[in-house]
PDB file of N, CA and C in Angstrom:
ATOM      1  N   UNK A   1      71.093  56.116 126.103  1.00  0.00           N
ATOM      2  CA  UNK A   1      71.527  54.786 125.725  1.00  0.00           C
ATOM      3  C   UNK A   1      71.519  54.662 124.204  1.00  0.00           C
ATOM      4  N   UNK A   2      72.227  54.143 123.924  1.00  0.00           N
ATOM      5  CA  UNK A   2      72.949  54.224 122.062  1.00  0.00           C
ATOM      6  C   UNK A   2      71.982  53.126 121.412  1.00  0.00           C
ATOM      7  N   UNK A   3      71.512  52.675 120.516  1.00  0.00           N
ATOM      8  CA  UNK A   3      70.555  51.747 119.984  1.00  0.00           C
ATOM      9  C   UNK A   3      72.075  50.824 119.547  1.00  0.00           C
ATOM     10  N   UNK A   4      71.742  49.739 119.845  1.00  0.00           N
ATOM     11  CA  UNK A   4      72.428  47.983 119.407  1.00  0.00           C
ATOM     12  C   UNK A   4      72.341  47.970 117.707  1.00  0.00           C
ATOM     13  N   UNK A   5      73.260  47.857 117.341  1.00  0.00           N
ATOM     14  CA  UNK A   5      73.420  47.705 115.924  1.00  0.00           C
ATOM     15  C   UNK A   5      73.003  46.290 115.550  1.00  0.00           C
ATOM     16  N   UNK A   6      72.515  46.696 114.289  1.00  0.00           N
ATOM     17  CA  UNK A   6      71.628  45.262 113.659  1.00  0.00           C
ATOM     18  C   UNK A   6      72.146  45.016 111.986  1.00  0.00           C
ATOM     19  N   UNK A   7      72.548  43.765 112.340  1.00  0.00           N
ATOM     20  CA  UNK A   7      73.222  43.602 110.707  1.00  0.00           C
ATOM     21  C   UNK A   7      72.128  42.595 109.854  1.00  0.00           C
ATOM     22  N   UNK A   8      71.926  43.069 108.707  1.00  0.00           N
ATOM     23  CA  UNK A   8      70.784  41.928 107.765  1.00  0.00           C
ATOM     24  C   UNK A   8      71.464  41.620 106.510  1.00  0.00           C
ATOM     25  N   UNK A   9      70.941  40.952 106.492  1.00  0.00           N
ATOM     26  CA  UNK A   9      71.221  39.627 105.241  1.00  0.00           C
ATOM     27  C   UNK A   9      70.235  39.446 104.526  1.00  0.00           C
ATOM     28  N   UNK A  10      69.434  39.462 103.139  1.00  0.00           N
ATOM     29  CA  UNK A  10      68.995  38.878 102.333  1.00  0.00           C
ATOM     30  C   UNK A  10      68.893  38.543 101.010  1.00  0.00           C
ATOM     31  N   UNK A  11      68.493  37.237 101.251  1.00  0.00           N
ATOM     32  CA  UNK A  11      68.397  36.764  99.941  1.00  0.00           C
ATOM     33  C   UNK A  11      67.310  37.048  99.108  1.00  0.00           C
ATOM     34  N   UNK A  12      67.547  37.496  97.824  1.00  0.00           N
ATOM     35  CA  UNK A  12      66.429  38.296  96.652  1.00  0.00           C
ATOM     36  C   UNK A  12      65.750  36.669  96.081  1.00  0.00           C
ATOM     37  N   UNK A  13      64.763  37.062  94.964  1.00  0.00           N
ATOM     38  CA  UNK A  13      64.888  36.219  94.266  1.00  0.00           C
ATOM     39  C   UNK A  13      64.586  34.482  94.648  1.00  0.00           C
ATOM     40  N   UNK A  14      64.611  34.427  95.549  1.00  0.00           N
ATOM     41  CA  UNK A  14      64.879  32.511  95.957  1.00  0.00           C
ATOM     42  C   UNK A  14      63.707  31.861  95.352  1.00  0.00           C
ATOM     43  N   UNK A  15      63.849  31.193  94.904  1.00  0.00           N
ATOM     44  CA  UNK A  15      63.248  30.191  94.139  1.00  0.00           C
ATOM     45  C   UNK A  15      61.957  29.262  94.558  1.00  0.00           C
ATOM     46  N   UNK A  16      61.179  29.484  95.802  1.00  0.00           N
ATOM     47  CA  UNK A  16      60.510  29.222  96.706  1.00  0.00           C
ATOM     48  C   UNK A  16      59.529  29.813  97.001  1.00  0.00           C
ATOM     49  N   UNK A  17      58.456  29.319  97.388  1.00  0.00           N
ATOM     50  CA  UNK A  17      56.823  30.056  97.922  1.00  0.00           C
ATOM     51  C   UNK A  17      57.138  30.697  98.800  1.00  0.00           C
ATOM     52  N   UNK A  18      56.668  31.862  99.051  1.00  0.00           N
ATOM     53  CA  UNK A  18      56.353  32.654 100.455  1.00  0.00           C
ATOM     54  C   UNK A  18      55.814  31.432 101.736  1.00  0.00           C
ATOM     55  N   UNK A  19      54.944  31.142 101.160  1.00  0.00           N
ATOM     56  CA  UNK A  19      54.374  30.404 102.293  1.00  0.00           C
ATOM     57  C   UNK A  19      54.864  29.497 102.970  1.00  0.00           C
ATOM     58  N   UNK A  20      56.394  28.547 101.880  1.00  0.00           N
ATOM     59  CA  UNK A  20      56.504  27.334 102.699  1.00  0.00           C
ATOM     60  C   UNK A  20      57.750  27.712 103.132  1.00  0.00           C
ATOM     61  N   UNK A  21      58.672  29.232 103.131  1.00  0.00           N
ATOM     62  CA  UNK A  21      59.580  29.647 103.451  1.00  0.00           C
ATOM     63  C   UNK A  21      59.549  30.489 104.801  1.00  0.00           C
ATOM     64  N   UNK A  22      58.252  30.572 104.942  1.00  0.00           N
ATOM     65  CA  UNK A  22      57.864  31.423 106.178  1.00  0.00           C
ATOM     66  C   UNK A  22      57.983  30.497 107.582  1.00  0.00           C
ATOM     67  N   UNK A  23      57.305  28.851 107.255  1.00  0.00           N
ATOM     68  CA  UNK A  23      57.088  27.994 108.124  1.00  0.00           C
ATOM     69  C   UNK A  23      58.641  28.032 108.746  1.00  0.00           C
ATOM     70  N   UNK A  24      59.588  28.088 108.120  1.00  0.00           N
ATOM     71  CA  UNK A  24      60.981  27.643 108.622  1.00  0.00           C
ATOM     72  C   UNK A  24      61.600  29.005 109.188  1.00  0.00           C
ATOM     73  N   UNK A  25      60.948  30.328 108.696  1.00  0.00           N
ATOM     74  CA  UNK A  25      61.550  31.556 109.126  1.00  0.00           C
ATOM     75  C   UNK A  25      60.645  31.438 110.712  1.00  0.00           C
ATOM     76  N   UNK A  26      60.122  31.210 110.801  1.00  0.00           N
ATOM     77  CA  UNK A  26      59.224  31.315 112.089  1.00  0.00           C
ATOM     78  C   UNK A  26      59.614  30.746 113.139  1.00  0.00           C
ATOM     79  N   UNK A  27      60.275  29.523 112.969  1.00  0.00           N
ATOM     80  CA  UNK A  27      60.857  28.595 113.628  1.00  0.00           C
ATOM     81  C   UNK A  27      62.774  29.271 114.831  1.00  0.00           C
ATOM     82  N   UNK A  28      63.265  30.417 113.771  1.00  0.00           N
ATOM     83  CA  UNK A  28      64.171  31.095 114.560  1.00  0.00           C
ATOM     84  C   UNK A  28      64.362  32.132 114.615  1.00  0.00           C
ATOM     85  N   UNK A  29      62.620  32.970 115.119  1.00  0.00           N
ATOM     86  CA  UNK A  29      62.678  33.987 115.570  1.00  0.00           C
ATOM     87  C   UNK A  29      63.024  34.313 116.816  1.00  0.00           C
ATOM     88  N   UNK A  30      63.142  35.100 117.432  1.00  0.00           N
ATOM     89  CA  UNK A  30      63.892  35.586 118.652  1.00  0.00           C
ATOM     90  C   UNK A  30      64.688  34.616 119.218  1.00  0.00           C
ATOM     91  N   UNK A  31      65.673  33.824 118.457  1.00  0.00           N
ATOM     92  CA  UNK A  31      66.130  33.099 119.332  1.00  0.00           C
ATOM     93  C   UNK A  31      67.544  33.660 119.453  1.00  0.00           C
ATOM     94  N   UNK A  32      68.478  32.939 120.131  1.00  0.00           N
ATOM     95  CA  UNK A  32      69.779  32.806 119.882  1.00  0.00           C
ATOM     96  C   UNK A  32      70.669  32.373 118.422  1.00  0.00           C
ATOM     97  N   UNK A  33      71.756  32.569 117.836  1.00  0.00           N
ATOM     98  CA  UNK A  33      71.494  32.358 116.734  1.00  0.00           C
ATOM     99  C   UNK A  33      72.446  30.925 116.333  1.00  0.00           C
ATOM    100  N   UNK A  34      73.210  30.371 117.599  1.00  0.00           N
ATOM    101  CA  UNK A  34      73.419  29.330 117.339  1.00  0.00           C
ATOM    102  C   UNK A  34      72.645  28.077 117.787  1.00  0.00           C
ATOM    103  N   UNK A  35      71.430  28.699 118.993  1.00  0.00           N
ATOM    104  CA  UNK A  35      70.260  27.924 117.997  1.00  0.00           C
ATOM    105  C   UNK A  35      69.491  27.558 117.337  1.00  0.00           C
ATOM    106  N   UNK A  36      68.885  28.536 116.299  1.00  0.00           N
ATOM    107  CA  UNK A  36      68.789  28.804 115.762  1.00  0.00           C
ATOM    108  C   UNK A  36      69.562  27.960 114.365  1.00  0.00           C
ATOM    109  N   UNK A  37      70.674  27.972 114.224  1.00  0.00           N
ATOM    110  CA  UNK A  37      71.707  26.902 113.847  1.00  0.00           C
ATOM    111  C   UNK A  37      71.056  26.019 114.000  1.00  0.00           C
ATOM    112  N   UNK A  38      71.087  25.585 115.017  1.00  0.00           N
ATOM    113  CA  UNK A  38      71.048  24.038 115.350  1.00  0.00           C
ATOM    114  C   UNK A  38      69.363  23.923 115.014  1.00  0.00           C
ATOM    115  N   UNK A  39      68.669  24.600 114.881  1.00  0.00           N
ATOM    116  CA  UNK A  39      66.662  24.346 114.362  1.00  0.00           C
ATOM    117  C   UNK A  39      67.139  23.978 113.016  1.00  0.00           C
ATOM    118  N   UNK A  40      67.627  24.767 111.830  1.00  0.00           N
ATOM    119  CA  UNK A  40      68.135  24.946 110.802  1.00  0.00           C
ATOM    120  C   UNK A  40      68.710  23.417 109.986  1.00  0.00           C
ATOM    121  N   UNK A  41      69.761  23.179 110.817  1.00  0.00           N
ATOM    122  CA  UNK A  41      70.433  22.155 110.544  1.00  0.00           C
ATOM    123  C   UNK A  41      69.497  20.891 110.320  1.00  0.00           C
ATOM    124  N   UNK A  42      68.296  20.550 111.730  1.00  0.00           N
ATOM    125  CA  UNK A  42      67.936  19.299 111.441  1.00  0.00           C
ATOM    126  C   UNK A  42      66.646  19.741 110.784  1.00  0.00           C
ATOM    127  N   UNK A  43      65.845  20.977 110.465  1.00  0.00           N
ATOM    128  CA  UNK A  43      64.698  21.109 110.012  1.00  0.00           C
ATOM    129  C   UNK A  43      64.783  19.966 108.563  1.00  0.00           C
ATOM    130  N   UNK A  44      63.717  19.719 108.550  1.00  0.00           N
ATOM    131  CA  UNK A  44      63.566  18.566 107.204  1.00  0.00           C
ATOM    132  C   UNK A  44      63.429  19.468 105.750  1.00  0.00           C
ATOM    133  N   UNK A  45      63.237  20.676 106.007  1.00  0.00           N
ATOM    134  CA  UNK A  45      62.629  21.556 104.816  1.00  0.00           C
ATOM    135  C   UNK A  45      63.693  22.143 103.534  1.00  0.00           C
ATOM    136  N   UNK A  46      63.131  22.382 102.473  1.00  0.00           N
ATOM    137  CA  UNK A  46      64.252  22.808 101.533  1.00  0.00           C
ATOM    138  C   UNK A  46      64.507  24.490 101.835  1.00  0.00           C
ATOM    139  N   UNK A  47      63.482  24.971 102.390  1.00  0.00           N
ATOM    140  CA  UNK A  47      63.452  26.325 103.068  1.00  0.00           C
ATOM    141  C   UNK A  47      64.927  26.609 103.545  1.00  0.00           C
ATOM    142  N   UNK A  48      64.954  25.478 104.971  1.00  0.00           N
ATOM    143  CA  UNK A  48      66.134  25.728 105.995  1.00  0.00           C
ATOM    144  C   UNK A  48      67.865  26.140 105.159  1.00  0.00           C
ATOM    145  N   UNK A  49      67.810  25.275 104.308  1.00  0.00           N
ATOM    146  CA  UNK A  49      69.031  25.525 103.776  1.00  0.00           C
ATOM    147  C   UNK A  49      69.364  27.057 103.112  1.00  0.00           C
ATOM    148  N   UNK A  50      68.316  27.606 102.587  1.00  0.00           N
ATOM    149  CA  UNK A  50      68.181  28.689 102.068  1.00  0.00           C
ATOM    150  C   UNK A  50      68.608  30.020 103.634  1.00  0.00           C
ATOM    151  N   UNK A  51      67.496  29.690 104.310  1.00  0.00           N
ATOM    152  CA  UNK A  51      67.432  30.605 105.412  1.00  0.00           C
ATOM    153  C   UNK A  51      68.684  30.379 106.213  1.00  0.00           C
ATOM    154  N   UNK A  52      69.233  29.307 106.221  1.00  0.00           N
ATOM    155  CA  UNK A  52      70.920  29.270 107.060  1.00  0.00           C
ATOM    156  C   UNK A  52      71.719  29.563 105.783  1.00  0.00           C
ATOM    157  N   UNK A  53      72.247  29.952 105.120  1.00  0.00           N
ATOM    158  CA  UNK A  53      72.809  30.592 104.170  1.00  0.00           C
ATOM    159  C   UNK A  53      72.470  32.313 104.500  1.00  0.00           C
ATOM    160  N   UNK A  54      71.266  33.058 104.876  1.00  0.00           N
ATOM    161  CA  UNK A  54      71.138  34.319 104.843  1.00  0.00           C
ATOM    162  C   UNK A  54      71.572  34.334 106.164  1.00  0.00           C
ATOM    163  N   UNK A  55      71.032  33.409 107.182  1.00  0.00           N
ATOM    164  CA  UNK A  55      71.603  33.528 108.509  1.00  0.00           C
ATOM    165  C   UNK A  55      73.351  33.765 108.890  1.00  0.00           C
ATOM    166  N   UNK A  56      74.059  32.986 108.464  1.00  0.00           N
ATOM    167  CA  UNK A  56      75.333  32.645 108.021  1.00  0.00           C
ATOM    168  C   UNK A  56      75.864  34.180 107.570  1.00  0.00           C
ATOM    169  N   UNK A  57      75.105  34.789 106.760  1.00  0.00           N
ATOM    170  CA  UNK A  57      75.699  36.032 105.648  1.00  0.00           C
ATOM    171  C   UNK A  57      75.571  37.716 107.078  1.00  0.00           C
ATOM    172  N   UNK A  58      74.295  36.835 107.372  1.00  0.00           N
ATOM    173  CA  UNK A  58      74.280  38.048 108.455  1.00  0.00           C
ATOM    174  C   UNK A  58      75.001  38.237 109.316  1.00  0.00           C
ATOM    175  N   UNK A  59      75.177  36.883 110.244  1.00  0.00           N
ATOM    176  CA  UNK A  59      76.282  36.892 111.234  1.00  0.00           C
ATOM    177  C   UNK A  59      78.052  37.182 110.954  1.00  0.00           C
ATOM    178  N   UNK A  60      78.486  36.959 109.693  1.00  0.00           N
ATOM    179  CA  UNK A  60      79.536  37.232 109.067  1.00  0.00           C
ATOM    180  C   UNK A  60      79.374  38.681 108.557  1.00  0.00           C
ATOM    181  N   UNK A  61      78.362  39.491 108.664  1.00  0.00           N
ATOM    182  CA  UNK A  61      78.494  40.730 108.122  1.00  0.00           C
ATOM    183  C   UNK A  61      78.562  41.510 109.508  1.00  0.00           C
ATOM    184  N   UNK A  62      78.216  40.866 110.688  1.00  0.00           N
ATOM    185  CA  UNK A  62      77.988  41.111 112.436  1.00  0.00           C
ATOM    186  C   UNK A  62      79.585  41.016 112.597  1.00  0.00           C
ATOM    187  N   UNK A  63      80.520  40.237 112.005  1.00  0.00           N
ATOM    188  CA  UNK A  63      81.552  39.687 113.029  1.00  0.00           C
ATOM    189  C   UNK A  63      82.765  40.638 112.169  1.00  0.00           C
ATOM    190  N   UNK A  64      82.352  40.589 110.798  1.00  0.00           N
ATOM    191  CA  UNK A  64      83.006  42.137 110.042  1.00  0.00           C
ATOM    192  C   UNK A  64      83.143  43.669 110.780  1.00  0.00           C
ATOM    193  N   UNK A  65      82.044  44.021 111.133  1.00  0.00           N
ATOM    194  CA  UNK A  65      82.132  44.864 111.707  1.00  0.00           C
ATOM    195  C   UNK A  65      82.283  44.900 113.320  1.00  0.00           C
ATOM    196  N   UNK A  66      82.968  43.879 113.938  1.00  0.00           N
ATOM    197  CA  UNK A  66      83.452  43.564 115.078  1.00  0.00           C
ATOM    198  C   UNK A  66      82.585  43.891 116.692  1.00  0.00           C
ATOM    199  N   UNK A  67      80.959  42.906 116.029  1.00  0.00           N
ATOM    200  CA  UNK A  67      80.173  42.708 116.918  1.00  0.00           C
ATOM    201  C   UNK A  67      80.379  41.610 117.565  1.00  0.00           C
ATOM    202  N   UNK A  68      80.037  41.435 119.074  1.00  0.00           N
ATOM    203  CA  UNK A  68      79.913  39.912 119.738  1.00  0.00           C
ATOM    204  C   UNK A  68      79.398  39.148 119.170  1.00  0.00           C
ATOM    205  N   UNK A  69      79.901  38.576 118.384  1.00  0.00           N
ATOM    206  CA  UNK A  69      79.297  36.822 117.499  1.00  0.00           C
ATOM    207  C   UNK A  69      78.742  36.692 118.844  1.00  0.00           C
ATOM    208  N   UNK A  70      79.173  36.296 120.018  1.00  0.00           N
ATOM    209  CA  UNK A  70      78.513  35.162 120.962  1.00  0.00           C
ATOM    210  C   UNK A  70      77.216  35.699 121.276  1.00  0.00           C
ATOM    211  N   UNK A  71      76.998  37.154 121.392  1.00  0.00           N
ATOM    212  CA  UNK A  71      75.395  37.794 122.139  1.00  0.00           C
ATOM    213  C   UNK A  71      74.761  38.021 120.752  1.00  0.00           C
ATOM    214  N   UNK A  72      75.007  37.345 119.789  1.00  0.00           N
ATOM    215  CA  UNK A  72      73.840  37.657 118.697  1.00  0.00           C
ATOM    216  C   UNK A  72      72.858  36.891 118.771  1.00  0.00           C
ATOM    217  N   UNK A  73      71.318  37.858 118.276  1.00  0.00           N
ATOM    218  CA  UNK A  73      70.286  37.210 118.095  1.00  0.00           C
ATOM    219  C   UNK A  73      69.275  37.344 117.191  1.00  0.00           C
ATOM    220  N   UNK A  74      68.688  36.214 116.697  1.00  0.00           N
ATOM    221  CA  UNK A  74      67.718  36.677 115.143  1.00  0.00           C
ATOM    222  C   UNK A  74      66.727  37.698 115.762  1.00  0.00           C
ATOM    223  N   UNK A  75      66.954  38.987 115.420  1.00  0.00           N
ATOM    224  CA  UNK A  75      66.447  40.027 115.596  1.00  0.00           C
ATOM    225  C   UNK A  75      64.752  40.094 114.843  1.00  0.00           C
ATOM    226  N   UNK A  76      64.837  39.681 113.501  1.00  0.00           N
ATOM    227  CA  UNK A  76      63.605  39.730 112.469  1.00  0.00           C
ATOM    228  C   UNK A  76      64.052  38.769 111.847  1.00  0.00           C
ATOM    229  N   UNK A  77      63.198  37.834 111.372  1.00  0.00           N
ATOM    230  CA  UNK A  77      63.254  36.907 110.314  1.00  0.00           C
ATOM    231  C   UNK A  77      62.240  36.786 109.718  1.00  0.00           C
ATOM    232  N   UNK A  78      61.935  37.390 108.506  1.00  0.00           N
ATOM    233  CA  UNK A  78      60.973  37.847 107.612  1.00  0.00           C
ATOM    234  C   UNK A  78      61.148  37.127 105.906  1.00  0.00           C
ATOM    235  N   UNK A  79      59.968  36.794 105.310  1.00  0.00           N
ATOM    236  CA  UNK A  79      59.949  36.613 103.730  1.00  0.00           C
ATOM    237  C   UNK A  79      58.819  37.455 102.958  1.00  0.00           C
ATOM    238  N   UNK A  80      59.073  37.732 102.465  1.00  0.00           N
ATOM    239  CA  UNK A  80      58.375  38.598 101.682  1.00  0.00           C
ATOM    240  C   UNK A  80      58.305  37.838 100.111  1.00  0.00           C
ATOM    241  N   UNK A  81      57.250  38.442  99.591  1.00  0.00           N
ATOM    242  CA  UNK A  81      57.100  37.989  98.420  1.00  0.00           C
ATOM    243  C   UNK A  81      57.751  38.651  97.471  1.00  0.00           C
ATOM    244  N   UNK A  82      58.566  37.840  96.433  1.00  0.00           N
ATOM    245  CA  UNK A  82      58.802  38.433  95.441  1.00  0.00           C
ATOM    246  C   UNK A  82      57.916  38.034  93.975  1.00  0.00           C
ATOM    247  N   UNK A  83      58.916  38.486  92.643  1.00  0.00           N
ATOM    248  CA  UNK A  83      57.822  38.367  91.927  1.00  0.00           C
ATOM    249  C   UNK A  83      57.410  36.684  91.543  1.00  0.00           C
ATOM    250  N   UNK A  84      56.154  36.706  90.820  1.00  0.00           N
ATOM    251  CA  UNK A  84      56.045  35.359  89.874  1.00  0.00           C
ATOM    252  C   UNK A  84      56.129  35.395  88.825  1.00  0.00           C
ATOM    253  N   UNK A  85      56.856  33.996  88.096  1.00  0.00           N
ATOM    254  CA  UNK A  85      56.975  33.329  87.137  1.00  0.00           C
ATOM    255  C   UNK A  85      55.784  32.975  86.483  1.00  0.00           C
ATOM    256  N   UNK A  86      54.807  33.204  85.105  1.00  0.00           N
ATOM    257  CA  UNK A  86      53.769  32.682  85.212  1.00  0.00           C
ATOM    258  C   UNK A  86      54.175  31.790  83.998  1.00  0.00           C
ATOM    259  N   UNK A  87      53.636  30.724  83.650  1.00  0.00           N
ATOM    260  CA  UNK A  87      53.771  29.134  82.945  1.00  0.00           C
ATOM    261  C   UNK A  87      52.711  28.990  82.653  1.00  0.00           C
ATOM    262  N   UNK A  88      52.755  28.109  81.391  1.00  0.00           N
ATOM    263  CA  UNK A  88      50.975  27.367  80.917  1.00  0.00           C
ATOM    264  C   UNK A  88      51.483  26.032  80.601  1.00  0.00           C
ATOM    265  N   UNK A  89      50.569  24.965  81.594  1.00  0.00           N
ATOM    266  CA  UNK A  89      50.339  23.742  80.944  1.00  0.00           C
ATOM    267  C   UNK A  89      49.734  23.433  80.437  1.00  0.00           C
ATOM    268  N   UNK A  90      49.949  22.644  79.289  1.00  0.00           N
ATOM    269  CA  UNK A  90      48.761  22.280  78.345  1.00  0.00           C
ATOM    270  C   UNK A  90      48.030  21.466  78.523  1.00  0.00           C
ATOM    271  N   UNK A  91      46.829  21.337  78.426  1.00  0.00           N
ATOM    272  CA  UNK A  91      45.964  20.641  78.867  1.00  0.00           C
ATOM    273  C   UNK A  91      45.404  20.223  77.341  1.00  0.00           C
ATOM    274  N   UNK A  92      44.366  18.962  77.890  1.00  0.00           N
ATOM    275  CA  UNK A  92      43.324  18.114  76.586  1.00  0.00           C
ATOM    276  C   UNK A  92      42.489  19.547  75.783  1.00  0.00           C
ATOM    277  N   UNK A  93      42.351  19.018  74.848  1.00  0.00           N
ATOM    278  CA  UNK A  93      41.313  19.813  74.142  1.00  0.00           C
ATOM    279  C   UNK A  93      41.518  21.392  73.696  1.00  0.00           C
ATOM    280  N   UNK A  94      42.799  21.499  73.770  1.00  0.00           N
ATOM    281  CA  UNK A  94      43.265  23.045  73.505  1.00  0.00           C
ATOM    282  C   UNK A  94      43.418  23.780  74.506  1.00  0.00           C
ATOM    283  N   UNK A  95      43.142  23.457  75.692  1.00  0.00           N
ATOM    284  CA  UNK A  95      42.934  24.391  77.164  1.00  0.00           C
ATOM    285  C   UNK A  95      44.828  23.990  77.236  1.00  0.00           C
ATOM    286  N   UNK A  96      44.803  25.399  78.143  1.00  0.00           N
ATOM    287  CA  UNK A  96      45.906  25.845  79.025  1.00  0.00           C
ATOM    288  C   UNK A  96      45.422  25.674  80.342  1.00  0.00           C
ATOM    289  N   UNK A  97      46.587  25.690  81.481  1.00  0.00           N
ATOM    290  CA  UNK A  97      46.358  25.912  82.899  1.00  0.00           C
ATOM    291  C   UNK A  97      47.464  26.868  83.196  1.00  0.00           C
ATOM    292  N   UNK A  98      47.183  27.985  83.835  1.00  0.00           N
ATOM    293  CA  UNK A  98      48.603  28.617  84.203  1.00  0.00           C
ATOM    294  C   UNK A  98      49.260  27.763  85.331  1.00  0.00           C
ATOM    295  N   UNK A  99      50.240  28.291  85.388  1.00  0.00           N
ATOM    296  CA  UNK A  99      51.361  27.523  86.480  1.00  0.00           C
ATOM    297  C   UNK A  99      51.991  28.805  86.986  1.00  0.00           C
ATOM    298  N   UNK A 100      51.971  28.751  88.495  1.00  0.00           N
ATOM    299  CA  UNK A 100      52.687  30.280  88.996  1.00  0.00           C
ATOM    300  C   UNK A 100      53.342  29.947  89.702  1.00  0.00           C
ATOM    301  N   UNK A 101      55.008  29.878  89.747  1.00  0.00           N
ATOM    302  CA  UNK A 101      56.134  29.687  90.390  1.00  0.00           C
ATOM    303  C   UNK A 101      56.718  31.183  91.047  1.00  0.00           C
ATOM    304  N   UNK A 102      56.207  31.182  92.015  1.00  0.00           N
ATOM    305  CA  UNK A 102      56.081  31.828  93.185  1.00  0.00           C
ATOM    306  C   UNK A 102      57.939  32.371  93.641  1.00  0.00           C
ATOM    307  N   UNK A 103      58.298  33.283  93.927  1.00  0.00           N
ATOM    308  CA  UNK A 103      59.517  33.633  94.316  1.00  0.00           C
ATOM    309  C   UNK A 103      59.476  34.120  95.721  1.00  0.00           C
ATOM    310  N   UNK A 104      60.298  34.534  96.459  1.00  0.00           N
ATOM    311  CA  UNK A 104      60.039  34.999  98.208  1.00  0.00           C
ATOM    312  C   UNK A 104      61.752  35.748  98.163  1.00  0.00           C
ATOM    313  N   UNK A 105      61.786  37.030  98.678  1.00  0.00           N
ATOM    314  CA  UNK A 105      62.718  37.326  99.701  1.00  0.00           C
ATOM    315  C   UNK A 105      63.314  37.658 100.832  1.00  0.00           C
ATOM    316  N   UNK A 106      64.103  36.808 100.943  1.00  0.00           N
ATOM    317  CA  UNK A 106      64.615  36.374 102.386  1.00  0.00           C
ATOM    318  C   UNK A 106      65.314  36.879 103.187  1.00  0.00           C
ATOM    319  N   UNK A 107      64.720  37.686 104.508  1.00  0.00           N
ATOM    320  CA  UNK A 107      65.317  38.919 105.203  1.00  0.00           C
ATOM    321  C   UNK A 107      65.703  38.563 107.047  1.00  0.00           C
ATOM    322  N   UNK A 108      66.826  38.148 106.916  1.00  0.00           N
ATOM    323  CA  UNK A 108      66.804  38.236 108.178  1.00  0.00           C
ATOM    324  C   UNK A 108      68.234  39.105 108.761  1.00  0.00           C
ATOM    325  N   UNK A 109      67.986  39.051 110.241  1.00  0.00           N
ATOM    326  CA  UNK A 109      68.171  40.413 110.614  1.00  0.00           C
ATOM    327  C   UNK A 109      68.719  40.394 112.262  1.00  0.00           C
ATOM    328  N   UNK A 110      70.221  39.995 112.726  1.00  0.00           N
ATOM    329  CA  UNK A 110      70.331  39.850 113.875  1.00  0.00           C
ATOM    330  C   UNK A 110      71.323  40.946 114.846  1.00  0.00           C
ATOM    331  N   UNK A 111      71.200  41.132 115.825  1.00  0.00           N
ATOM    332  CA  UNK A 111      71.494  42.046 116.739  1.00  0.00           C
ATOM    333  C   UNK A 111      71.494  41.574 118.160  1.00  0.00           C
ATOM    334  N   UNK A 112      72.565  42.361 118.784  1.00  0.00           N
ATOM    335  CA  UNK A 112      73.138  41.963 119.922  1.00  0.00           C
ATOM    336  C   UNK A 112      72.540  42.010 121.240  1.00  0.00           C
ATOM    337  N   UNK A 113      71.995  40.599 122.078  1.00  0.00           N
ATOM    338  CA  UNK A 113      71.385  40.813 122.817  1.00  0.00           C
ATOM    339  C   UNK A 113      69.275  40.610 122.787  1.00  0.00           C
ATOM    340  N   UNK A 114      69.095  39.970 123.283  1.00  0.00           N
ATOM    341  CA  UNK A 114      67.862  39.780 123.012  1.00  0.00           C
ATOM    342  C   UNK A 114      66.869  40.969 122.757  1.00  0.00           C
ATOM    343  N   UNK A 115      65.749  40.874 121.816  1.00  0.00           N
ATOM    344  CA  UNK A 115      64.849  41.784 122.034  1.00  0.00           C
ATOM    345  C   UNK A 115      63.764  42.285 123.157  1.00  0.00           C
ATOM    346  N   UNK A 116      63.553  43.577 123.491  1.00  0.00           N
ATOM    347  CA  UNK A 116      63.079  43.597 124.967  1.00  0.00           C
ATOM    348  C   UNK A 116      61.376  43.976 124.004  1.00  0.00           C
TER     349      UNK A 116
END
C-alpha cells in the first residue's frame, strides 16, 4: 500500500507567541478541513486568521497537485518557536525592563483521508 501524500504549508516568522498560537492550532487537529474552516472562521483569536491563511496555502498546494480537496484532513498542526525580538523599557530611576516579542512558526500539514 503506497503512503497518502501530505502537502504543508508554513508560515515563518509570524508575529505572535508560541503559546497563544498553539491554543488555536489545537483546536483543528485531526479534523476535516472544512471544519476546521468553519472552527477558524468564528474562533475569536488573532491566532485563527494567521493559521487559516497557512491552512488555505496548504490545501491550494493539495489541489495543485491534483489531490481530493473533498477527503482532506489537518494531518499535523504544529507551532514552533521562532526567534525573539528583545526590547528595553525604560523604567524610573535609570532601570531598564527587557521586553521579549516572541515569534512562532506555523506548520500545518494536511493529507487525504483521516489519520489511523
Amino acid at each position: 500500500m503506497a503512503d497518502k501524500a501530505a502537502f504543508t504549508s508554513i508560515h515563518r516568522y509570524a508575529r505572535i507567541s508560541p503559546r497563544k498560537a498553539r491554543l488555536v492550532t489545537q483546536l483543528i487537529a485531526d479534523r476535516h478541513v472544512n471544519e476546521a474552516l468553519d472552527l477558524l472562521k468564528f474562533t475569536p483569536k488573532r491566532a485563527a486568521v494567521m493559521v487559516d491563511k497557512v491552512l488555505r496555502a496548504a490545501m491550494a498546494d493539495a489541489d495543485e497537485q491534483e489531490a481530493n480537496v473533498r477527503e482532506l484532513f489537518v494531518h499535523e498542526a504544529r507551532v514552533d518557536e521562532g526567534p525573539t525580538i528583545k526590547r528595553f523599557r525604560p523604567k524610573d530611576r535609570g532601570r531598564a525592563h527587557p521586553i521579549m516579542k516572541r515569534t512562532s512558526h506555523i506548520v500545518v500539514t494536511v493529507c487525504e483521508g483521516p489519520r489511523k
